[in-house]
C-alpha atoms as a PDB file:
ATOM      1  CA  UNK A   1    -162.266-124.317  76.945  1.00  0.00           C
ATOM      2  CA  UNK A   2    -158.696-122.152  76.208  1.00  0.00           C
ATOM      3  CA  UNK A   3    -156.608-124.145  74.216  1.00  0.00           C
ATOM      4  CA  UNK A   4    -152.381-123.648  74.781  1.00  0.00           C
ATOM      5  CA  UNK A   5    -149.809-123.993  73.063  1.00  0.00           C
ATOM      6  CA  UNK A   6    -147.230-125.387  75.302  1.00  0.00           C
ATOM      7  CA  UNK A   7    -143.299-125.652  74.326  1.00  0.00           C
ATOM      8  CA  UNK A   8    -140.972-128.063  76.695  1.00  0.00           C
ATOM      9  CA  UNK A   9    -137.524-128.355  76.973  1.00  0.00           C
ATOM     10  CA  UNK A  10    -137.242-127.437  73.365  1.00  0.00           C
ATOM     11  CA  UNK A  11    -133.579-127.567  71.327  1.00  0.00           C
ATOM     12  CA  UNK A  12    -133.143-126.878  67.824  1.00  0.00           C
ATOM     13  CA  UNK A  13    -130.196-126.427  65.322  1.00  0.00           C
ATOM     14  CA  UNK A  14    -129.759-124.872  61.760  1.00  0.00           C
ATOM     15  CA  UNK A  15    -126.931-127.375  59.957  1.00  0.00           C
ATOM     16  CA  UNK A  16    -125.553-128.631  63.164  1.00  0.00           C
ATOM     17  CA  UNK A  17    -125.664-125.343  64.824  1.00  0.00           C
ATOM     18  CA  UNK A  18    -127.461-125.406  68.234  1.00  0.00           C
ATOM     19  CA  UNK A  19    -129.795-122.378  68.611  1.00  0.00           C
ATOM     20  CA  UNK A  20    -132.555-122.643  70.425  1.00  0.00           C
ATOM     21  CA  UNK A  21    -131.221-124.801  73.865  1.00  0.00           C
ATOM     22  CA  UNK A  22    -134.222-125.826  76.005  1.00  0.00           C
ATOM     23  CA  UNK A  23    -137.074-123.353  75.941  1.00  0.00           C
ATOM     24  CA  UNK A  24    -140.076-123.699  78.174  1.00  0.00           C
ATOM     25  CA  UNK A  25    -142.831-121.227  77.211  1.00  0.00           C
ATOM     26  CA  UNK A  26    -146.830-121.731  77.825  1.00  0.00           C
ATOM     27  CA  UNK A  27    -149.174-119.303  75.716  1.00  0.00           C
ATOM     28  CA  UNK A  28    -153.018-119.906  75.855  1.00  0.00           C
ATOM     29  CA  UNK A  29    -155.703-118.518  74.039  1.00  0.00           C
ATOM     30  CA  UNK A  30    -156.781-115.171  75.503  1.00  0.00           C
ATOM     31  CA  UNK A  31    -153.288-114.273  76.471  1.00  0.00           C
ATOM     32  CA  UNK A  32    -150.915-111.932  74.844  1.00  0.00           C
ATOM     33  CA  UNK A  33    -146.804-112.842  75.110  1.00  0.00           C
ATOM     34  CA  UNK A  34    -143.820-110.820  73.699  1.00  0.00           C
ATOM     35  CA  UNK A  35    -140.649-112.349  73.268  1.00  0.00           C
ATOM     36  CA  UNK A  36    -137.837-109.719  73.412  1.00  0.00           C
ATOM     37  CA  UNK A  37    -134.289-110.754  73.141  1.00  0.00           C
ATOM     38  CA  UNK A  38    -131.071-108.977  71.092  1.00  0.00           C
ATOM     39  CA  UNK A  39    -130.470-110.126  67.087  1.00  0.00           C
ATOM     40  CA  UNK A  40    -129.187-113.281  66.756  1.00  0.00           C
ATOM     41  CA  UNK A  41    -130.613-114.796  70.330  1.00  0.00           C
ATOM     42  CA  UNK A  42    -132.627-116.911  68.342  1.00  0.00           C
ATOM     43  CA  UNK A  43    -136.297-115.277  68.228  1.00  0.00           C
ATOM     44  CA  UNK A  44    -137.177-116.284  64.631  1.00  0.00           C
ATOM     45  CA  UNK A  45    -135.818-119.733  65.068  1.00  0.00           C
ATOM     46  CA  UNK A  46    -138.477-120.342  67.778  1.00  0.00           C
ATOM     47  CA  UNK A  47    -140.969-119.130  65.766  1.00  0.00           C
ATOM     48  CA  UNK A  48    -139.968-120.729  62.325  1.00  0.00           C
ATOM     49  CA  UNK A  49    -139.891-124.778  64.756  1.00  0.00           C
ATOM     50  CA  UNK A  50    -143.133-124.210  66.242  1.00  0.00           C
ATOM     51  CA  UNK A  51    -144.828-123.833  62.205  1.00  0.00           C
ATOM     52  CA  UNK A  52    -142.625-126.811  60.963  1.00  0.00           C
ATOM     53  CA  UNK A  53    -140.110-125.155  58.891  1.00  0.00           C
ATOM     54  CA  UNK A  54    -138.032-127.874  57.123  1.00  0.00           C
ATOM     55  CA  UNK A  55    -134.427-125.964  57.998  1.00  0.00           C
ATOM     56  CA  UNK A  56    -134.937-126.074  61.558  1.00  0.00           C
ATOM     57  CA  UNK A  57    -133.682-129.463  63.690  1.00  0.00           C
ATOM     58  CA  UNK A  58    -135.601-129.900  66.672  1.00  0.00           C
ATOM     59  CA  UNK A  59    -133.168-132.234  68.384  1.00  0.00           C
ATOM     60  CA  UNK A  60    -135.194-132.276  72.251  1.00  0.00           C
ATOM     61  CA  UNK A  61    -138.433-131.342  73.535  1.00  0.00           C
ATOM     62  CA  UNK A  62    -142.172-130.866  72.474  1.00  0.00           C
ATOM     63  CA  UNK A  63    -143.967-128.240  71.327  1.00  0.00           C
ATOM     64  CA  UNK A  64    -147.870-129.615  72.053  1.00  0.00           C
ATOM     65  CA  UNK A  65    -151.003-127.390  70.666  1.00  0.00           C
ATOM     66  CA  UNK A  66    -154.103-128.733  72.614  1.00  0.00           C
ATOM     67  CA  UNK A  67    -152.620-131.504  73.972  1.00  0.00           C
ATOM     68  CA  UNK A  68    -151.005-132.673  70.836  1.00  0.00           C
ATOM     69  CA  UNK A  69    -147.537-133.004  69.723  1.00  0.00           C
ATOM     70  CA  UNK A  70    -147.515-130.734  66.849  1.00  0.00           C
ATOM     71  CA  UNK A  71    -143.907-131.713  65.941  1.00  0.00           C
ATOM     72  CA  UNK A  72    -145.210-134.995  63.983  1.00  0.00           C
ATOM     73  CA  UNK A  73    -147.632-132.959  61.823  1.00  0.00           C
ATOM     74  CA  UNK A  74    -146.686-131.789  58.534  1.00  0.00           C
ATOM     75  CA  UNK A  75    -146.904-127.494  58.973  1.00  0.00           C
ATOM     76  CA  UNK A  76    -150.214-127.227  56.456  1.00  0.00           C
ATOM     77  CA  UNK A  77    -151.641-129.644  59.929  1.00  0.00           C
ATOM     78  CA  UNK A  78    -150.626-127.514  62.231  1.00  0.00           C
ATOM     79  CA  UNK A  79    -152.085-124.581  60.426  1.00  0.00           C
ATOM     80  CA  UNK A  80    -155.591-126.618  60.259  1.00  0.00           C
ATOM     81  CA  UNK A  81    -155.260-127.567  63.763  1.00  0.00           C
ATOM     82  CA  UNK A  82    -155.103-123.401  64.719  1.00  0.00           C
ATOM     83  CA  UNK A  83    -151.778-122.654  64.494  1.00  0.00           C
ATOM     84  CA  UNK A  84    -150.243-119.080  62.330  1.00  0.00           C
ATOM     85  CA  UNK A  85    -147.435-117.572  61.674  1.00  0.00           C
ATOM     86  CA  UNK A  86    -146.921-114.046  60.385  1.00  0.00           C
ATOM     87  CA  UNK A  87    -143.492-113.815  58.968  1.00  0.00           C
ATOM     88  CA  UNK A  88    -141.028-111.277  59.461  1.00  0.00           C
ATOM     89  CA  UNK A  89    -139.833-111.079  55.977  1.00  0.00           C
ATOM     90  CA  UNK A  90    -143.103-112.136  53.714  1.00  0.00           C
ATOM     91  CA  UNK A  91    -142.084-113.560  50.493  1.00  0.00           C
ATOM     92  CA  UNK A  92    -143.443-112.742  46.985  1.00  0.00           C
ATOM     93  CA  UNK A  93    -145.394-114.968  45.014  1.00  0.00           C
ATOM     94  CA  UNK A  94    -145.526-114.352  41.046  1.00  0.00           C
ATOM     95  CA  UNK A  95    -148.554-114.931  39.335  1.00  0.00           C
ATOM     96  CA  UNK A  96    -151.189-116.097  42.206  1.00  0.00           C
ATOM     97  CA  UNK A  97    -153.368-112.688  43.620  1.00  0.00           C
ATOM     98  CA  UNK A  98    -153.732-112.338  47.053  1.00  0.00           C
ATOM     99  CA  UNK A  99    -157.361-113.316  47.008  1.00  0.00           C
ATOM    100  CA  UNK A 100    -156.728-116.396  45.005  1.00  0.00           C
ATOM    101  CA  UNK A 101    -153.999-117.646  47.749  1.00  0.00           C
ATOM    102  CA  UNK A 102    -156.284-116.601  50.536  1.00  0.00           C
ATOM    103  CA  UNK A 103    -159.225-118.707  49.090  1.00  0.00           C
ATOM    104  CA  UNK A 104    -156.981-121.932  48.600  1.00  0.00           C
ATOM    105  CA  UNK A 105    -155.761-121.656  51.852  1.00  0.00           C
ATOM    106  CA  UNK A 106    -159.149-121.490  53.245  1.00  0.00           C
ATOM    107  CA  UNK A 107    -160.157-124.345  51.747  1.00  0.00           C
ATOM    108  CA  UNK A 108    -157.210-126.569  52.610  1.00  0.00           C
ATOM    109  CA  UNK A 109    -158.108-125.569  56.127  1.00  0.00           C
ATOM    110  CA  UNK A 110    -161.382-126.790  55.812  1.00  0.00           C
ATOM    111  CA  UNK A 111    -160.402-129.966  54.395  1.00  0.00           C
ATOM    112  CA  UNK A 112    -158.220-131.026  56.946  1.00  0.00           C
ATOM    113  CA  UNK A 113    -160.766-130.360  59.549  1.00  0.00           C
ATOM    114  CA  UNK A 114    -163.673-131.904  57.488  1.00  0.00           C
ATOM    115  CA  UNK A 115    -161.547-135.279  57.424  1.00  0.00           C
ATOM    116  CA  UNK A 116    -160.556-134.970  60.961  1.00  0.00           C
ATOM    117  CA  UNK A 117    -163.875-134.411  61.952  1.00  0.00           C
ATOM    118  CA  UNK A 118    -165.306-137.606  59.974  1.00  0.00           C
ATOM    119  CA  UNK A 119    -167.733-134.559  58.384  1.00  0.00           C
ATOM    120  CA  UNK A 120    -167.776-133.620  54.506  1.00  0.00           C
ATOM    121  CA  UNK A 121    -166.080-131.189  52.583  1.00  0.00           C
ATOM    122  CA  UNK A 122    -167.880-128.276  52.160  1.00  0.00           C
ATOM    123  CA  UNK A 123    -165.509-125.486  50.668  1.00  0.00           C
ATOM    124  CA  UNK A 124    -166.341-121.663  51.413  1.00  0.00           C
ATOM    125  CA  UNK A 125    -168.705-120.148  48.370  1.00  0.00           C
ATOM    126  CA  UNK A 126    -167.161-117.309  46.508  1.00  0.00           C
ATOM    127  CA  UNK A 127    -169.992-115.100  47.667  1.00  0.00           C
ATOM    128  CA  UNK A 128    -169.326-115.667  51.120  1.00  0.00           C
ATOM    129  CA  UNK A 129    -165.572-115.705  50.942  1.00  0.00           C
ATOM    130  CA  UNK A 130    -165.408-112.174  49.076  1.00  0.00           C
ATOM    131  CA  UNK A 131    -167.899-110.872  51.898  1.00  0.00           C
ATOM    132  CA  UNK A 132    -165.384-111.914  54.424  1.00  0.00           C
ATOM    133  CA  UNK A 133    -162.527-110.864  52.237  1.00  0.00           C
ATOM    134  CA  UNK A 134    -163.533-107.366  51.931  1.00  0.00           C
ATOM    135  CA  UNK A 135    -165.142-107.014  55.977  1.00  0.00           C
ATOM    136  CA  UNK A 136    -161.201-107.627  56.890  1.00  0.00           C
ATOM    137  CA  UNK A 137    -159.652-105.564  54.188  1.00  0.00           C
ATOM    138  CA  UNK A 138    -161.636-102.760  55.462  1.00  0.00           C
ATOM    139  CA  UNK A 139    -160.796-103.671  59.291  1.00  0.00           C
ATOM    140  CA  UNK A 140    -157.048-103.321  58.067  1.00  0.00           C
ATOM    141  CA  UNK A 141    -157.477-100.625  55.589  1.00  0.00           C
ATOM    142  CA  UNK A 142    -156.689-102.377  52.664  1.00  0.00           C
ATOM    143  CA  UNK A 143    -157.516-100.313  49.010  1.00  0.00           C
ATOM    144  CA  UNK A 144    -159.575-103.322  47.400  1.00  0.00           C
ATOM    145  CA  UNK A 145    -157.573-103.404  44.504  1.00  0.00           C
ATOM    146  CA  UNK A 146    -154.968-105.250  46.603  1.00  0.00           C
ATOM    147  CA  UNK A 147    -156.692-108.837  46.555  1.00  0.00           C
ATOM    148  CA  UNK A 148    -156.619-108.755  42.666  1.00  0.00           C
ATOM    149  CA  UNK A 149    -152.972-108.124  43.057  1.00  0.00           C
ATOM    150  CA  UNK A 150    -150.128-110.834  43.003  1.00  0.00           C
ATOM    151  CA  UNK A 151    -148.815-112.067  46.352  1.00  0.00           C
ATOM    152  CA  UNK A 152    -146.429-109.259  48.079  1.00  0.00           C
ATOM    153  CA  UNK A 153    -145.166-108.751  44.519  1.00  0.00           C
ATOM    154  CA  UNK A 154    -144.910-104.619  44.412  1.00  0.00           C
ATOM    155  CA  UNK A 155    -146.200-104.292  48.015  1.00  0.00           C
ATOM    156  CA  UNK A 156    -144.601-101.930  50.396  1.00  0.00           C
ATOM    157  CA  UNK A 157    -143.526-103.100  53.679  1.00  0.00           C
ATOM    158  CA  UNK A 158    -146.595-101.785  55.237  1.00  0.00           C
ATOM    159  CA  UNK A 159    -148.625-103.390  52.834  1.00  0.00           C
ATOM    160  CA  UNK A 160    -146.946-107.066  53.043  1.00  0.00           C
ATOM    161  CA  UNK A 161    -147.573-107.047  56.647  1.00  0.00           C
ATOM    162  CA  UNK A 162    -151.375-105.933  56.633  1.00  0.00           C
ATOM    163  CA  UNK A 163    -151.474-108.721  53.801  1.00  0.00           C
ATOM    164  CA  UNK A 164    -150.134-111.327  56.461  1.00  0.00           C
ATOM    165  CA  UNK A 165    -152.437-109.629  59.150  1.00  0.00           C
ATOM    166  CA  UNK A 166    -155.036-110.669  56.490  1.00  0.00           C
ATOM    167  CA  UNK A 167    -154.110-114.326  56.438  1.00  0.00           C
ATOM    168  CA  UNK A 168    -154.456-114.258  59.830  1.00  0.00           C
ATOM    169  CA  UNK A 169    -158.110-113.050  59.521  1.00  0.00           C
ATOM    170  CA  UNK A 170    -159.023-115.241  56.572  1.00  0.00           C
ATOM    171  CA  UNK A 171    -157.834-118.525  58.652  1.00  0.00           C
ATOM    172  CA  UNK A 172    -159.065-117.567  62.394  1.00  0.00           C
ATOM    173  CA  UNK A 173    -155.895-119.045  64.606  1.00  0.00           C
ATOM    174  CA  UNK A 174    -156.170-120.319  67.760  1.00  0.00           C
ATOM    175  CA  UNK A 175    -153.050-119.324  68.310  1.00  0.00           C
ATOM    176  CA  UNK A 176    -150.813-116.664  66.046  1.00  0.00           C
ATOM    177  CA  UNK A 177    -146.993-115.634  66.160  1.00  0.00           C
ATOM    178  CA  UNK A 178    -146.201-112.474  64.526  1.00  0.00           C
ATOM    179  CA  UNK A 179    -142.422-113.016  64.254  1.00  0.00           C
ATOM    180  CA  UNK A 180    -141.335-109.329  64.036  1.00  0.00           C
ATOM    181  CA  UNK A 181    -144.032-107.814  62.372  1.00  0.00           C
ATOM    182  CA  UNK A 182    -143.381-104.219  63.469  1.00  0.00           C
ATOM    183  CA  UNK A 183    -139.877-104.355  61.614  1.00  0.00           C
ATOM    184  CA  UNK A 184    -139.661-101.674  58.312  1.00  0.00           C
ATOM    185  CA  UNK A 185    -142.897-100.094  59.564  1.00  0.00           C
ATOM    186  CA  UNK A 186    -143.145 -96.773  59.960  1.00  0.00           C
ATOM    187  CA  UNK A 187    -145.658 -95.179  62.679  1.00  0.00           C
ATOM    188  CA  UNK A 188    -148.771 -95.177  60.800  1.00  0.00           C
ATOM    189  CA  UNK A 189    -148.116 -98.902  59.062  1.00  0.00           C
ATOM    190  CA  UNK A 190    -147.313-100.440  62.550  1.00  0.00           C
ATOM    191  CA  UNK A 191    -150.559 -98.105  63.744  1.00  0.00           C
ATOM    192  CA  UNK A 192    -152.880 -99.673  61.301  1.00  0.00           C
ATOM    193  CA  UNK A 193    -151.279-103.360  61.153  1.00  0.00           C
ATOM    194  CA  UNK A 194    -151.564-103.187  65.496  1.00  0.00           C
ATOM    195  CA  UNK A 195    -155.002-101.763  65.241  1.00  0.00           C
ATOM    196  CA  UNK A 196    -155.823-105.224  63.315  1.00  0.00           C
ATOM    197  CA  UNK A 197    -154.103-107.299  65.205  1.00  0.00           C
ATOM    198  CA  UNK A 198    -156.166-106.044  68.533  1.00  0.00           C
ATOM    199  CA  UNK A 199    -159.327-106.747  66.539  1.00  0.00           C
ATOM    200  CA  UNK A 200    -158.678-109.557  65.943  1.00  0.00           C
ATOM    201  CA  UNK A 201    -157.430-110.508  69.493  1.00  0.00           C
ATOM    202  CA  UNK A 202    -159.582-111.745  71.917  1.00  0.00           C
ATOM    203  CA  UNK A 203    -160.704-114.667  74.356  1.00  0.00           C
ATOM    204  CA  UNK A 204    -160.482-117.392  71.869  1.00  0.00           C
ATOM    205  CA  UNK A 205    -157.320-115.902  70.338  1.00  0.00           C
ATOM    206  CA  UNK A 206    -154.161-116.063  71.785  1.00  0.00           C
ATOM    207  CA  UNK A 207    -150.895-114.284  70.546  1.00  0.00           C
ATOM    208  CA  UNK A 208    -147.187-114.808  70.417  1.00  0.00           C
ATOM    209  CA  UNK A 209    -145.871-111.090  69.712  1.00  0.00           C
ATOM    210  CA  UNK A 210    -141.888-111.871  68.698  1.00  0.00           C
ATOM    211  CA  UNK A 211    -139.894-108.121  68.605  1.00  0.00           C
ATOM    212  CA  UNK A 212    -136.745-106.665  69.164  1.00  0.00           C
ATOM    213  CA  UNK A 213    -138.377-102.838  69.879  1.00  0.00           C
ATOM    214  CA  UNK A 214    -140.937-101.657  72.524  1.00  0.00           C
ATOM    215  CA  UNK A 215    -142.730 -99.763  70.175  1.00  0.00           C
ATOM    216  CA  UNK A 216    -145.434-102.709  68.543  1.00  0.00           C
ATOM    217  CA  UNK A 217    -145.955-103.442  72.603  1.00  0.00           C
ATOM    218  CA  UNK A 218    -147.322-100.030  72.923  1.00  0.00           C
ATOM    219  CA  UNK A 219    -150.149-100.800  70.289  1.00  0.00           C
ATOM    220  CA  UNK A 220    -150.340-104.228  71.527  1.00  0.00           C
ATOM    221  CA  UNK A 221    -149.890-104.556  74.927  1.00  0.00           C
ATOM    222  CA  UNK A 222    -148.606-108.254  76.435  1.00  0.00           C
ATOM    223  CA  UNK A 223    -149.554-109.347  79.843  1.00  0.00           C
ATOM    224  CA  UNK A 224    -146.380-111.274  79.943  1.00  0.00           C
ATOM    225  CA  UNK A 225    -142.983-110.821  78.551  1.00  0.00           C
ATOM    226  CA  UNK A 226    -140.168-112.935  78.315  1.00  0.00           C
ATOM    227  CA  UNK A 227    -136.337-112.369  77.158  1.00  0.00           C
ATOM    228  CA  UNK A 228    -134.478-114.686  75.311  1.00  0.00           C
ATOM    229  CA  UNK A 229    -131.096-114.647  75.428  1.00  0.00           C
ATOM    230  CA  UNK A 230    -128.651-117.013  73.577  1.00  0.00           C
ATOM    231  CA  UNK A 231    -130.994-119.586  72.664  1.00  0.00           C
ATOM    232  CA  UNK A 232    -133.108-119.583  76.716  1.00  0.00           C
ATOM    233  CA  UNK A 233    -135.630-117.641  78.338  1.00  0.00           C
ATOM    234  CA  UNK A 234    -133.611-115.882  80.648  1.00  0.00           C
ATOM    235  CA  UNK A 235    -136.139-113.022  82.272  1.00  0.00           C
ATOM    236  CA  UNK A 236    -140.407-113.556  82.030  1.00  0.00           C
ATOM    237  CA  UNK A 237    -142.468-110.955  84.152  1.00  0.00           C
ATOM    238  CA  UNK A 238    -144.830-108.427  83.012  1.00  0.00           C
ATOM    239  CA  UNK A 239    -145.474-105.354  80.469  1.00  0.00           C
ATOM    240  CA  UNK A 240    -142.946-103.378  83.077  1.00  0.00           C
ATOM    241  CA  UNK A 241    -140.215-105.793  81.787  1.00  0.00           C
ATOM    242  CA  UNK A 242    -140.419-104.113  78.253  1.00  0.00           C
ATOM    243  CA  UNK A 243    -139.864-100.450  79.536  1.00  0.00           C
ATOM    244  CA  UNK A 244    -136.883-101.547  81.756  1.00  0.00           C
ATOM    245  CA  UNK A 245    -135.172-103.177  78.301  1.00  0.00           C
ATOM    246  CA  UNK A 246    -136.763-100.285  76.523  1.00  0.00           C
ATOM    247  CA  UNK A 247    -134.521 -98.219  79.144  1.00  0.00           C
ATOM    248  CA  UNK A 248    -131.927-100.171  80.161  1.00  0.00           C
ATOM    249  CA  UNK A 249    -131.167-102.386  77.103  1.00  0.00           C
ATOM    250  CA  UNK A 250    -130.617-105.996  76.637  1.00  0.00           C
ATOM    251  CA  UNK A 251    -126.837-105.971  78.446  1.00  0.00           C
ATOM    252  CA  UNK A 252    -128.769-105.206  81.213  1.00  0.00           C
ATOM    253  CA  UNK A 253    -130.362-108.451  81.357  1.00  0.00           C
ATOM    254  CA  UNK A 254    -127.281-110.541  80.725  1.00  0.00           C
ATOM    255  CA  UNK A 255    -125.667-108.360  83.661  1.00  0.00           C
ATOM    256  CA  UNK A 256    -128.464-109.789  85.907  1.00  0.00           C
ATOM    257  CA  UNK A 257    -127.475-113.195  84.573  1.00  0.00           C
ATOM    258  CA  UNK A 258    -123.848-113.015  85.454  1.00  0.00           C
ATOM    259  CA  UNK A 259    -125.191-111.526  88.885  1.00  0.00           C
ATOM    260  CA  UNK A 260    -127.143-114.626  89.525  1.00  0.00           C
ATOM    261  CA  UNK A 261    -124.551-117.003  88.240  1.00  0.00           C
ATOM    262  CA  UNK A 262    -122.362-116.011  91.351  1.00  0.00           C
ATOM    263  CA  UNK A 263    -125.297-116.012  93.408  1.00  0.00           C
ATOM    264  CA  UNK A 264    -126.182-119.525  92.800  1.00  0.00           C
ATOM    265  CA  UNK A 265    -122.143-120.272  92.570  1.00  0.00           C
ATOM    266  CA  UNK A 266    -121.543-118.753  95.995  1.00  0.00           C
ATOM    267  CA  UNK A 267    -124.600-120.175  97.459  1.00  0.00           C
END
């Protein structure tokens, strides 16, 4: 059975500040979505309430993951229950390697859904978790050394999104966001980080592809897109809709807007 991630009527503010004002947005697993929308219109935001972050109000709506209302989980719950988010601007973490974080992730995963599942713990083996470790280094093209290396500290900007790409092969997501992952890539980077990202994809994988360029939805190509503008979804069609903001740019959508304002006021 597809499992979907299903966001209603969803508001949130950032210290009073209303910025996301009623979105409606249904991604399932097997399906590949792009949100496209100018800086500022609130793409990150979206992103940042689905995972839980603690800044973000939501002040209306639900956001439910399999028929649950992930907005009363705590975000390490809605990470067990299959939910991931790669972020756009991957912080550094002093002192813990990249292998070390991705093991203790791992096992909190497994935790969760060990007690959930009424079934005992049973952590992953170190043998078994460096075999994975290295399989998806080499499907991302990852020198080794890296996982003996501490958290983003040092890493390029190519190489702290292939080490998010990584979390999201380490922990298996039902459903991932990539919240502007193509941004301070250059071609081969967002070559290499899409070429994971499509390897990873597949029918018990969906994907939330967040950008403000074309150019990551040429390596991964959406079956739907949707522009947000000023906190809504204001256009949704299909991997056309890109090219026409690709040529046309996002005034071009808010033109159509004001067109169908007086439309509907006329009507």
């Amino acid at each position: 059975m597809p499992k979907t991630l299903e966001i209603r009527k969803l508001h949130v503010e950032i210290e009073g500040r209303e910025i996301i004002k009623g979105v409606d947005l249904t991604v399932s697993t097997g399906e590949i979505h792009a949100i496209m929308g100018p800086n500022g219109s609130g793409k990150s935001t979206l992103s940042y309430s689905i995972l839980g972050h603690p800044d973000y109000a939501v002040t209306q709506g639900e956001v439910l993951f399999d028929g649950e209302n992930v907005l009363d989980m705590k975000p390490d719950e809605r990470a067990a229950k299959g939910l991931f988010l790669a972020f756009q601007y991957p912080v550094e973490v002093p002192g813990v390697t990249l292998a070390s974080f991705l093991r203790t992730a791992v096992n909190s995963i497994r935790k969760k859904q060990a007690r959930w599942g009424g079934q005992p713990l049973k952590e992953i083996s170190a043998i078994e978790f460096y075999k994975r470790l290295e399989e998806k280094m080499n499907l991302l093209q990852m020198d080794p050394s890296f996982a003996q290396r501490y958290l983003n500290e040092g890493f390029s900007g190519g190489e702290k999104k292939r080490a998010e790409i990584l979390q999201m092969a380490m922990l298996g997501p039902s459903i991932a966001i990539l919240d502007e992952t193509d941004s301070g890539l250059d071609i081969d980077a967002l070559r290499i980080v899409s070429d994971g990202v499509n390897a990873l994809y597949g029918p018990d994988v969906g994907l939330l592809v967040i950008t403000h360029y074309q150019r990551i939805l040429r390596y991964v190509q959406p079956q739907f897109v949707h522009v947000l503008v000023d906190g809504r979804i204001a256009l949704s069609g299909g991997p056309e809709l890109a090219e026409q903001l690709e040529e046309h740019g996002y005034d071009w959508v808010k033109d159509q807007l004001g067109e169908s304002a007086v439309t509907r006021q006329n009507g």
